[in-house]
Protein backbone atom coordinates (compact mmCIF):
# COMPACT_ATOMS: atom_id res chain seq x y z
CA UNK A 1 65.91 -72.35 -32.79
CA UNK A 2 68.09 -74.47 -30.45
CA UNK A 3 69.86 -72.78 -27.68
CA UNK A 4 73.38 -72.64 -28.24
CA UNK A 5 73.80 -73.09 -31.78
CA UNK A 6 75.81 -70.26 -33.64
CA UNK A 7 76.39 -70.00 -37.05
CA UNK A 8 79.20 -69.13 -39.77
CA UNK A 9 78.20 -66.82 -42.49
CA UNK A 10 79.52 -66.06 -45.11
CA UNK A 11 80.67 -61.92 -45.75
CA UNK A 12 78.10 -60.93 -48.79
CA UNK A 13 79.63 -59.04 -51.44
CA UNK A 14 78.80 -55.91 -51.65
CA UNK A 15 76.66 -55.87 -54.76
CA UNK A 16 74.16 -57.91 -52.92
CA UNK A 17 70.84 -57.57 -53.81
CA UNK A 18 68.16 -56.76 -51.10
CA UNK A 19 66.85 -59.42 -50.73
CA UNK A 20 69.97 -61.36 -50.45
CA UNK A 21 71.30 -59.19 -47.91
CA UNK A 22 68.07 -59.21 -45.55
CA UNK A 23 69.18 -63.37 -45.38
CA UNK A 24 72.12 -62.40 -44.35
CA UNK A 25 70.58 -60.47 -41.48
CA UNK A 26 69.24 -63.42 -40.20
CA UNK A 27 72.84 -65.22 -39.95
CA UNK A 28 74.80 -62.68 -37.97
CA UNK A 29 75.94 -64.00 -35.09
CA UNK A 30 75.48 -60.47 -33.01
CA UNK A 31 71.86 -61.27 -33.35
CA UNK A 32 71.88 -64.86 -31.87
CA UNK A 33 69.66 -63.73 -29.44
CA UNK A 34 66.84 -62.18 -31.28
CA UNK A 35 66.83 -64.02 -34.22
CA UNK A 36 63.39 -65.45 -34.09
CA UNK A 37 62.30 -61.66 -33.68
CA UNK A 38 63.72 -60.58 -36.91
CA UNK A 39 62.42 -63.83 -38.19
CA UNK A 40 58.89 -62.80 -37.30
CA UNK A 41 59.25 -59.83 -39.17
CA UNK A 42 60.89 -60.58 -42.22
CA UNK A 43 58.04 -63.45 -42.16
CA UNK A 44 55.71 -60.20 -43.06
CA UNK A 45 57.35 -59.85 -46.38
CA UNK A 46 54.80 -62.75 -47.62
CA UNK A 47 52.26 -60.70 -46.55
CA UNK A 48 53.47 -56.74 -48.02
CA UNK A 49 53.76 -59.09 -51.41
CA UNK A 50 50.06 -60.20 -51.37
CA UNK A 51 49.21 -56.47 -50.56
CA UNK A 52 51.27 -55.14 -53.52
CA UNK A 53 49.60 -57.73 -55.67
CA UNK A 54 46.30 -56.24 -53.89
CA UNK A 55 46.84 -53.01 -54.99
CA UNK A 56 47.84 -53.89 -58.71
CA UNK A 57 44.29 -55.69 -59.15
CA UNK A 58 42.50 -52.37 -57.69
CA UNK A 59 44.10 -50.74 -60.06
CA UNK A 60 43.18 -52.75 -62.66
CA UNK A 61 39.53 -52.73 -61.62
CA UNK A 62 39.32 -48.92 -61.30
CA UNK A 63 38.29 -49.84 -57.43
CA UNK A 64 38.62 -46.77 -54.82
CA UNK A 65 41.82 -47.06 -52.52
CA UNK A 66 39.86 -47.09 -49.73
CA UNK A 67 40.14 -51.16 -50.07
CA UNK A 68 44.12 -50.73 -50.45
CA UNK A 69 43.87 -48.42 -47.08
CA UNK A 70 41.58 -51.74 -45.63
CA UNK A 71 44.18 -54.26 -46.73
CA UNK A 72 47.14 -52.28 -44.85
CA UNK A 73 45.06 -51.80 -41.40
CA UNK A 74 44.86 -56.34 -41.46
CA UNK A 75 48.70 -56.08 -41.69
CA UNK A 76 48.69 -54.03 -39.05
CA UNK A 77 47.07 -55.77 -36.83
CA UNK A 78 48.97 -59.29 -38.00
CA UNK A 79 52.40 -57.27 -36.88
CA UNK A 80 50.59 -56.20 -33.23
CA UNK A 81 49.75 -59.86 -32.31
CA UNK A 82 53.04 -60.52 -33.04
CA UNK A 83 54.57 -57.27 -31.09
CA UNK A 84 52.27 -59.33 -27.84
CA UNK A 85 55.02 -62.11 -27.66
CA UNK A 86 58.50 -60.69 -28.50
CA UNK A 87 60.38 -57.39 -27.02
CA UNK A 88 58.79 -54.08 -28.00
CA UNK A 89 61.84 -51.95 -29.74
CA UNK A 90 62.58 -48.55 -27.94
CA UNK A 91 64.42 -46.27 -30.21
CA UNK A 92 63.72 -45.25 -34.04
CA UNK A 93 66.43 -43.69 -36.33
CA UNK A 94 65.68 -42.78 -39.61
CA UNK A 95 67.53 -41.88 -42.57
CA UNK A 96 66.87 -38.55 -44.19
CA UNK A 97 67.73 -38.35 -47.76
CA UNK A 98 65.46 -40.99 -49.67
CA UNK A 99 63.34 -41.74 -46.82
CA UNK A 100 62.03 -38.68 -45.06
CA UNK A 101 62.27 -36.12 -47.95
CA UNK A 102 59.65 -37.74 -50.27
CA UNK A 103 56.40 -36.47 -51.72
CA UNK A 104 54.51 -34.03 -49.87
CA UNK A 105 52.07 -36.95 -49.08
CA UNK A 106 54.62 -39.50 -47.33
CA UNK A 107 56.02 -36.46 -45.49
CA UNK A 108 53.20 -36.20 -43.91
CA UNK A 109 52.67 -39.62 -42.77
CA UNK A 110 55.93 -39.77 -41.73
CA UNK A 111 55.03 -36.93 -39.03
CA UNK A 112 51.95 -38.87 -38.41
CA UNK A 113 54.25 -41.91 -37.13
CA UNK A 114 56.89 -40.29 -36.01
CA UNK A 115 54.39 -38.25 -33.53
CA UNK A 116 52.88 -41.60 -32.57
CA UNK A 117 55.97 -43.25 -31.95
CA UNK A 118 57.33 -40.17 -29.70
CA UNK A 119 53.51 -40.17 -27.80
CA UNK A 120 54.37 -44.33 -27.10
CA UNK A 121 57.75 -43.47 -25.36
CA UNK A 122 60.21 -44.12 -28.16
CA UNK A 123 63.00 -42.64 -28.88
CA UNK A 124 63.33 -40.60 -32.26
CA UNK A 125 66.53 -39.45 -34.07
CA UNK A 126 67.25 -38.72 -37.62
CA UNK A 127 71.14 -39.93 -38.96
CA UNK A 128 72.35 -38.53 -42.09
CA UNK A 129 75.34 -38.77 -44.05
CA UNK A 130 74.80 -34.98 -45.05
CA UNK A 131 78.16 -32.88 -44.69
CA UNK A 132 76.17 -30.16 -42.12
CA UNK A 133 76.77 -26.52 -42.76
CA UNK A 134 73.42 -24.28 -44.34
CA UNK A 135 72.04 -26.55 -46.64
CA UNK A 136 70.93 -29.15 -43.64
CA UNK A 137 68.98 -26.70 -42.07
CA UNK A 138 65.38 -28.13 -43.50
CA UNK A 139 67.56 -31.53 -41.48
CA UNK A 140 67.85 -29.46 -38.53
CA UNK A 141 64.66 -27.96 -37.97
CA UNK A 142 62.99 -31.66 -37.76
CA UNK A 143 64.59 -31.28 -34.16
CA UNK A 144 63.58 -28.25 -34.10
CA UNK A 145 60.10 -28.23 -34.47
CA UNK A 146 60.08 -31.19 -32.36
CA UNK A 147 59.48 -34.00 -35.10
CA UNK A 148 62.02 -35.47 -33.41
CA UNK A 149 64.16 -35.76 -30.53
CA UNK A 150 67.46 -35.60 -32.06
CA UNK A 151 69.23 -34.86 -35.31
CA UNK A 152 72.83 -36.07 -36.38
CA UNK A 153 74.36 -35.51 -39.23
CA UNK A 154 77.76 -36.98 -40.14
CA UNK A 155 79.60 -34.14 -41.40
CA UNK A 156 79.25 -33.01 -37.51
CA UNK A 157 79.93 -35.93 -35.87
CA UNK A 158 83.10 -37.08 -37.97
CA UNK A 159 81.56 -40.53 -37.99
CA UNK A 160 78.92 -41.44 -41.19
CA UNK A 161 77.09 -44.43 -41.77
CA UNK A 162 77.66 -47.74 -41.98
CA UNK A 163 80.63 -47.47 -39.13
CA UNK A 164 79.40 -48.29 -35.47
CA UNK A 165 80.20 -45.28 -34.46
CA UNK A 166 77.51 -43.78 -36.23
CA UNK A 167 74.84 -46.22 -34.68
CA UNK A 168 76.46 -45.86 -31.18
CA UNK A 169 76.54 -41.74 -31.28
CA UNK A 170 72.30 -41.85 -32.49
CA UNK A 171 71.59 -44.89 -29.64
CA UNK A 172 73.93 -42.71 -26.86
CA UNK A 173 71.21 -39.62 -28.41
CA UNK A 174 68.59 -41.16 -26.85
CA UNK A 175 70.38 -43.22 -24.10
CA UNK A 176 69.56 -46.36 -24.96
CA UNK A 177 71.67 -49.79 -26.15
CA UNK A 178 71.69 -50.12 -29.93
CA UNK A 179 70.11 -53.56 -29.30
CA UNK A 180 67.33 -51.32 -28.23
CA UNK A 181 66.75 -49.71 -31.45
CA UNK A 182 65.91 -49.42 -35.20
CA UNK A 183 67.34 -48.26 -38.29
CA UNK A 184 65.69 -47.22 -41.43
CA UNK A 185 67.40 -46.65 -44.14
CA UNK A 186 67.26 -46.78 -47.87
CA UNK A 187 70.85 -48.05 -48.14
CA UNK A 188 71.36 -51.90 -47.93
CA UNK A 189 74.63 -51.44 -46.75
CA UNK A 190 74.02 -48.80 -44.19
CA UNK A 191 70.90 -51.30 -43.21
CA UNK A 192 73.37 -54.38 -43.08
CA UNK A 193 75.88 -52.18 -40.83
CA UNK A 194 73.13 -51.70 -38.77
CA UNK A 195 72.68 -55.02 -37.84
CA UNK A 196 76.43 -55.91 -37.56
CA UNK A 197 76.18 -53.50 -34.86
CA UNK A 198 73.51 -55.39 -33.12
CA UNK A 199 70.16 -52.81 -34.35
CA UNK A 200 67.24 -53.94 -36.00
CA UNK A 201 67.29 -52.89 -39.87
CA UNK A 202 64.44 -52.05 -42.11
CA UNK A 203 64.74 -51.22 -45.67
CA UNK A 204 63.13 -48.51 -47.07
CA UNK A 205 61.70 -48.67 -50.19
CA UNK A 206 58.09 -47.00 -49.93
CA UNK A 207 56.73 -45.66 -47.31
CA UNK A 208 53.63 -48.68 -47.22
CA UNK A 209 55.92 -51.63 -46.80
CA UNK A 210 58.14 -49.72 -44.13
CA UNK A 211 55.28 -49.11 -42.09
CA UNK A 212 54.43 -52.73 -41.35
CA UNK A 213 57.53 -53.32 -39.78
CA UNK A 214 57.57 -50.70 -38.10
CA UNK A 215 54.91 -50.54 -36.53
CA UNK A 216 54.99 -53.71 -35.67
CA UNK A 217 58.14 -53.28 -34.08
CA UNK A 218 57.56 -50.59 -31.90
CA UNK A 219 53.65 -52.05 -31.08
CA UNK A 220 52.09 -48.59 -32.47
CA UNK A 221 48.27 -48.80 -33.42
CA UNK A 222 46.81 -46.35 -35.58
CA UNK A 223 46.99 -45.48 -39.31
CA UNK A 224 49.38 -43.67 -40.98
C-alpha cells in the first residue's frame, strides 16, 4: 500500500450484509496504519471456505472428523507464519450472548482459548449489552472463576455497544489502547463500531472460523 494515501468511503447502510461490511473494514481511514494486517487476515477467508467445503465432502463420505480436526491445525499454522511479520494483538473482548453461551461443546473450547490466550499475556474481557441485575450472574461469574479478567456489562456502565465508549471502558479494563485489541462479536454493526474506533473486528459466526483469526491474531498455538 503506498504511504500516504487515504481513502474516502462511503457510510454502508445499515442493512449491509457481512460480507459487505468486512470491505468496508478495510476502507476506514482510522485503520490507515494497519491495513495490510487486517488484509492478511481477511485474506484467510479463502482458506475457512475451502475448509467448510472440506468438511461438507467428509460428510458426504461418512469419513471420521478427525480429518476436519487435521484440516483446521494447517490453518493454524498458515495464520502463525503470518502472526511472525505483523504486530501480535494484546487484548481480547468477547461478546457474550451468541458467542460465548453456545453448546456445551463450544463452551468448552472457548475456555480452552480463552485460558491460552490469558497464559500468552493477553488481556481478556467479556462486553455485553445485557441490562446487569440477577439474571447476568452466569456473565459475572466468568470473572469470577477467572475465565477472564474482566466483565462489563452495559446496563452497568451506561454505555452499550457499538458507541466508543463501550470499546474505550473494556480497553481502559485491561489498560491497554483499543488499537491494541480485538473484538468479537456476532453483531456486524457492533463489529463495524469496533473498527471505527480503531479495534480489530472478527465476526462470529461459529466457533471454527473465529478461531483462525484469532488465533492468528494473538500468535496462540495449540488446538482448541
Amino acid at each position: 500500500m503506498a504511504e500516504g494515501r487515504t481513502r474516502n468511503p462511503k457510510r454502508p447502510s445499515p442493512a449491509l450484509t457481512p460480507r459487505a461490511a468486512l470491505r468496508c473494514v478495510r476502507g476506514l481511514p482510522e485503520a490507515t496504519d494497519r491495513a495490510q494486517d487486517i488484509t492478511n487476515v481477511r485474506n484467510l477467508e479463502l482458506e475457512q471456505a475451502q475448509q467448510i467445503s472440506l468438511r461438507e465432502n467428509l460428510k458426504a463420505k461418512n469419513k471420521p472428523p478427525q480429518s476436519v480436526r487435521q484440516s483446521n491445525h494447517r490453518l493454524r499454522l498458515l495464520c502463525h507464519e503470518e502472526t511472525k511479520e505483523r504486530e501480535i494483538m494484546r487484548g481480547l473482548i468477547v461478546d457474550y450472548a451468541g458467542v460465548l453461551d453456545g453448546t456445551d461443546e463450544d463452551q468448552r473450547r472457548w475456555r480452552n482459548l480463552l485460558a491460552a490466550a490469558k497464559k500468552n499475556g493477553v488481556g481478556t474481557v467479556i462486553l455485553s449489552n445485557d441490562p446487569g441485575g440477577l439474571g447476568a450472574a452466569p456473565i459475572r461469574e466468568l470473572e469470577t472463576n477467572g475465565v477472564v479478567d474482566k466483565v462489563l456489562l452495559s446496563g452497568e456502565l451506561g454505555v452499550e455497544k457499538p458507541e466508543e465508549a463501550a470499546f474505550q471502558a473494556a480497553a481502559d479494563a485491561i489498560d491497554l489502547p483499543m488499537r491494541d485489541c480485538v473484538l468479537v462479536d456476532d453483531s456486524i454493526l457492533n463489529v463495524r463500531g469496533a473498527v471505527e474506533a480503531g479495534l480489530v473486528g472478527v465476526y462470529y459466526q461459529q466457533f471454527d472460523r473465529a478461531v483462525v483469526e484469532i488465533v492468528g491474531l494473538f500468535g496462540l498455538e495449540g488446538e482448541f
